[in-house]
Protein backbone atom coordinates (compact mmCIF):
# COMPACT_ATOMS: atom_id res chain seq x y z
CA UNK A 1 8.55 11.27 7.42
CA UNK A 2 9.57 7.57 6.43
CA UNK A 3 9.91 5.66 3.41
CA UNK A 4 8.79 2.53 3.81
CA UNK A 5 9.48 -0.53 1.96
CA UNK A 6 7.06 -3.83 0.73
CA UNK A 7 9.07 -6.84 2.81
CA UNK A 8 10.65 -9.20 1.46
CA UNK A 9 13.45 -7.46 -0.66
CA UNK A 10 14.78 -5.81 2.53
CA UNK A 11 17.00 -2.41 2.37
CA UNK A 12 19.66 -4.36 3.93
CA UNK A 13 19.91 -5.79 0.97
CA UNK A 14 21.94 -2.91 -0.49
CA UNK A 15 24.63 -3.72 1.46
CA UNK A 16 27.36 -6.14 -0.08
CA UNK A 17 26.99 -9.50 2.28
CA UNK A 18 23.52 -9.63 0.57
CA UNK A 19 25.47 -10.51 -2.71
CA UNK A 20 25.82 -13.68 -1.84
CA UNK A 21 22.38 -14.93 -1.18
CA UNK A 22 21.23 -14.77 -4.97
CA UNK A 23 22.16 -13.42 -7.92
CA UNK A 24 19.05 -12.21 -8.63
CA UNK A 25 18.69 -9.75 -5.60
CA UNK A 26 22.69 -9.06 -5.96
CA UNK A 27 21.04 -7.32 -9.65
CA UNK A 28 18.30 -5.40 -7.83
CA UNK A 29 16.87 -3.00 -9.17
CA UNK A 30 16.79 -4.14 -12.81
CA UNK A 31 13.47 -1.66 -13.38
CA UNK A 32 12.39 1.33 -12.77
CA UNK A 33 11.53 1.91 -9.04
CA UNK A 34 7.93 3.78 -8.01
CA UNK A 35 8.19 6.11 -4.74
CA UNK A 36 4.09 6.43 -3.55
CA UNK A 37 3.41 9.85 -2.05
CA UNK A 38 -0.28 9.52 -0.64
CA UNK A 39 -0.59 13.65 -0.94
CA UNK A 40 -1.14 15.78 -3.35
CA UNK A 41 1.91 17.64 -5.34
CA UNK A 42 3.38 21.31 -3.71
CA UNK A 43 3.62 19.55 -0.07
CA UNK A 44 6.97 19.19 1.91
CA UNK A 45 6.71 15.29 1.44
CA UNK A 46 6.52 16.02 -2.28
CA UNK A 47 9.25 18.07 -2.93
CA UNK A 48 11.77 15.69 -0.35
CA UNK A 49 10.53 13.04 -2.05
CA UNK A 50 11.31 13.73 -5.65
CA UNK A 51 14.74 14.98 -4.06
CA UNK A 52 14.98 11.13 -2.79
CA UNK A 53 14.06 9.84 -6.29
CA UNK A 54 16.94 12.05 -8.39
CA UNK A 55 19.74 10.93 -5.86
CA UNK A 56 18.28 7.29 -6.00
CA UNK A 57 18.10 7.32 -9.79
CA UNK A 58 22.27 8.54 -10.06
CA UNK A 59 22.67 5.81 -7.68
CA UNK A 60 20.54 2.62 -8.74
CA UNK A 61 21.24 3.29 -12.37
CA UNK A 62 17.36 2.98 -12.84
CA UNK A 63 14.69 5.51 -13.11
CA UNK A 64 12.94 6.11 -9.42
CA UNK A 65 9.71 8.23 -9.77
CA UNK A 66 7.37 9.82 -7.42
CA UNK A 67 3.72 9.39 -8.04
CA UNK A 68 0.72 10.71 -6.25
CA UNK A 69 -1.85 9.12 -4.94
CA UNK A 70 -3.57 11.39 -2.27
CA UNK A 71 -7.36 11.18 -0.46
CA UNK A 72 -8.23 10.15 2.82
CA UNK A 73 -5.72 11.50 4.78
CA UNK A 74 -3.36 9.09 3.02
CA UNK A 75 -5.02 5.97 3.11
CA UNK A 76 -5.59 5.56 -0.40
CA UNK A 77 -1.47 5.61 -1.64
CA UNK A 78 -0.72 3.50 1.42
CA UNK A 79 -3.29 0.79 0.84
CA UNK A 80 -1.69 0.64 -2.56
CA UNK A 81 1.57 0.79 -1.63
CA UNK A 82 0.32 -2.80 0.79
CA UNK A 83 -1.04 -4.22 -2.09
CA UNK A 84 1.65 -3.67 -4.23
CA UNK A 85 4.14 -6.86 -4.72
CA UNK A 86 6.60 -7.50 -2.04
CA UNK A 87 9.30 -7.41 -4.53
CA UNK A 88 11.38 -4.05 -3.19
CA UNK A 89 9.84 -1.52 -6.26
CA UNK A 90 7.10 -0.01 -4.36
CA UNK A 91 8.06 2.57 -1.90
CA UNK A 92 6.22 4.82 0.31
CA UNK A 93 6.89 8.42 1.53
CA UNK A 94 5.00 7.68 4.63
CA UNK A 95 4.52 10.15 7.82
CA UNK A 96 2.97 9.92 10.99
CA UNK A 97 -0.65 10.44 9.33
CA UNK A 98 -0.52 6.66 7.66
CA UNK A 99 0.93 5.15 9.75
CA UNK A 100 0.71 6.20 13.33
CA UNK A 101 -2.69 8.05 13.87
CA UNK A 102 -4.82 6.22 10.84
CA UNK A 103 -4.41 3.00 12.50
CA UNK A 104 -6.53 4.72 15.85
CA UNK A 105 -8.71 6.44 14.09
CA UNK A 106 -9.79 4.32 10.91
CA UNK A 107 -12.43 0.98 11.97
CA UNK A 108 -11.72 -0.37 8.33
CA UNK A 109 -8.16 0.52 7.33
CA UNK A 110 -7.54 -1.76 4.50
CA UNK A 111 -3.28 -1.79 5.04
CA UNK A 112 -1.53 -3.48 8.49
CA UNK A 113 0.92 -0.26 9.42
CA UNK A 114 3.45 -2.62 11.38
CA UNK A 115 2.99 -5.85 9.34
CA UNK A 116 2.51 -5.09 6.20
CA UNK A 117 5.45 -2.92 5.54
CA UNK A 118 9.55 -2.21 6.56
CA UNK A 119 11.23 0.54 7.75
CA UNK A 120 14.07 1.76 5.92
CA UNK A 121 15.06 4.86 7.21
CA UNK A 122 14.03 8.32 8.69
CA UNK A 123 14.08 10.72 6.31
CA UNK A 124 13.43 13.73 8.88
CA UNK A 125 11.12 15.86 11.11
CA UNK A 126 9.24 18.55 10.52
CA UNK A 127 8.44 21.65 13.08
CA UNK A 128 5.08 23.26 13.05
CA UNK A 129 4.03 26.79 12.71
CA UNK A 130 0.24 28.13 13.31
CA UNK A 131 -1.06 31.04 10.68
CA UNK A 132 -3.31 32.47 9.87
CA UNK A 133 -5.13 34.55 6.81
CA UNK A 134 -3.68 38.25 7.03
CA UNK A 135 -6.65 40.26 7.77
CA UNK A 136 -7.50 38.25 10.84
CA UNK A 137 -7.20 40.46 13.87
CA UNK A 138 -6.06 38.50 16.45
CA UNK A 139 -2.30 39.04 16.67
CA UNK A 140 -0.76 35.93 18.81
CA UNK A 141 -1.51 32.25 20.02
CA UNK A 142 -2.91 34.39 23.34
CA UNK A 143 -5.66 36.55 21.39
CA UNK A 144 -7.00 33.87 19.28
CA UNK A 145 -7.49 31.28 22.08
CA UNK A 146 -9.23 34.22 24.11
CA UNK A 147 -11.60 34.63 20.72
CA UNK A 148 -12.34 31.32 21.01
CA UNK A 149 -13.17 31.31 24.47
CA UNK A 150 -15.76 34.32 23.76
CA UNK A 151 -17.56 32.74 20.42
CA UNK A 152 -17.13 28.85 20.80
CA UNK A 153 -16.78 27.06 17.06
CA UNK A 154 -16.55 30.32 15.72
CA UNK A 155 -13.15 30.58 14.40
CA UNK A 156 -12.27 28.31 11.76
CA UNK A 157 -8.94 25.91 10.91
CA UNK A 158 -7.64 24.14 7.70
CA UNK A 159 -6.23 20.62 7.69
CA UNK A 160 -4.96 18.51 4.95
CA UNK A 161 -7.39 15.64 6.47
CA UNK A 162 -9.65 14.39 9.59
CA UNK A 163 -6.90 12.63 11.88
CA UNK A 164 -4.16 14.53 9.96
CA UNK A 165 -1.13 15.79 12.40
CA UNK A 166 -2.48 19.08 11.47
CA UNK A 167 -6.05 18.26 12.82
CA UNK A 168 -4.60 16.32 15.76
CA UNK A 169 -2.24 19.33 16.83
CA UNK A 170 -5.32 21.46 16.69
CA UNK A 171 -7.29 18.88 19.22
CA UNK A 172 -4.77 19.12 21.36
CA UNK A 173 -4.68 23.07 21.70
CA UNK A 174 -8.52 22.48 21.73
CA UNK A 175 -7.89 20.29 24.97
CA UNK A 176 -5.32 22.54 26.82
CA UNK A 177 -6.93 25.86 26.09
CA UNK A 178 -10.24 24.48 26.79
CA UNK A 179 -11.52 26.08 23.77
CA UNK A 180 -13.42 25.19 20.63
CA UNK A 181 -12.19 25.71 17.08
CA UNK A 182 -14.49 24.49 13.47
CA UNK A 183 -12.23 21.97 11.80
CA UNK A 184 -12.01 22.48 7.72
CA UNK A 185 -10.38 19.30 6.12
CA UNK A 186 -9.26 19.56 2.65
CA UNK A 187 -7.19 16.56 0.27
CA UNK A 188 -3.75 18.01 1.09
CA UNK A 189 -1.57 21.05 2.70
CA UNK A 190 -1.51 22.72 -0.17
CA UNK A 191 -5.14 23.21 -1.08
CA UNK A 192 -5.60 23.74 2.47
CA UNK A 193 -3.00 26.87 2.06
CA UNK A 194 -4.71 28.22 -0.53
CA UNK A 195 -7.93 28.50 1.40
CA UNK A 196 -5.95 30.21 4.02
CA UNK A 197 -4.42 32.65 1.35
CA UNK A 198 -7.84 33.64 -0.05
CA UNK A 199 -9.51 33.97 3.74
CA UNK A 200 -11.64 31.63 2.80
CA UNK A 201 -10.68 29.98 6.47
CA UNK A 202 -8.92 31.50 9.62
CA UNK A 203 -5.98 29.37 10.89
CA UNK A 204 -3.52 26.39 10.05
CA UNK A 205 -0.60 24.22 11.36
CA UNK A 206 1.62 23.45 9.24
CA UNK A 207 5.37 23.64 8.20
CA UNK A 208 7.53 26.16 7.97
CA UNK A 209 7.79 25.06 3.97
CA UNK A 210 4.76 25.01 3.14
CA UNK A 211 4.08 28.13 4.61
């Protein structure tokens, strides 16, 4: 997962050689600062992210929010975040959805991944366990790719998006096992995990939080 930050207003900037550029970015922030988290609330990103925001607020002295804007696998909060201005108060909770696979899978992505935003800093990394619903059957990794190998398309997995990490993991298992699973894509992990805790779908990658 990584923040990312308009340019311009760089995070170097917090360090103390930047006072003497200007006073005005020696007074950064003198507003409230927005953290953009393109998935819904209840996800891992969510929850590390408003842990981000309390620490930043005791440290800026200035309110630093989390807001939502999820859809798309997370195309819709980054293309604001890129249109936001490049003044340092827009940041993003960004992962490998927005801003590694989007950019290969999306013709008309409305946001430049490497130009239009900077780094500041990885936040961390996140493992990734497959479930599934309880009353499925097939006890281990083994059994369900050997279902899937007997009833092609047949077995069913959640995603919180098409070219998600989630759906890309699955494509990959897909490729190695030489077997066929029916992707489900929902708006975020969380309503994805719900359909897995009412059966409503078989399997899911996802982390061990969420889970």
């Amino acid at each position: 997962m990584f923040p990312f930050l308009r340019r311009v207003v760089l995070p170097a900037c917090a360090l103390s050689a930047c006072a003497v550029i200007a006073p005005a970015v020696a007074e950064f922030p003198d507003k409230p600062v927005k953290i953009v988290n393109a998935w819904p609330p209840g996800t891992p990103n969510d929850n590390t992210a408003r842990i981000i925001a309390e620490r930043l607020t005791q440290r800026l002295g200035q309110p630093v929010v989390v807001e939502n804007r999820p859809g798309a696998n997370g195309t819709i909060g980054t293309t604001y975040v890129a249109r936001s201005a490049p003044a340092g108060y827009t940041l993003q909770f960004a992962t490998a959805d927005t801003h590694s696979i989007n950019p290969h899978i999306y013709k008309t992505l409305q946001y430049d991944a490497q130009k239009g935003f900077e780094p500041i800093t990885l936040v961390g990394t996140v493992t990734f366990l497959l479930i599934s619903r309880a009353s499925l059957e097939h006890a281990d990794v083994a059994a369900v790719v050997a279902a899937a190998k007997l009833q092609p398309g047949k077995l069913t997995y959640a995603s919180w998006g098409t070219g998600s990490t989630a759906h890309v993991g699955f494509a990959l298992l897909e490729s190695a096992a030489r077997v066929d699973f029916l992707h489900v894509p929902f708006q975020g992990a969380a309503p994805a995990l719900n359909a897995i805790l009412g059966s409503q779908v078989d399997l899911m990658l996802t982390s061990p939080l969420t889970a």
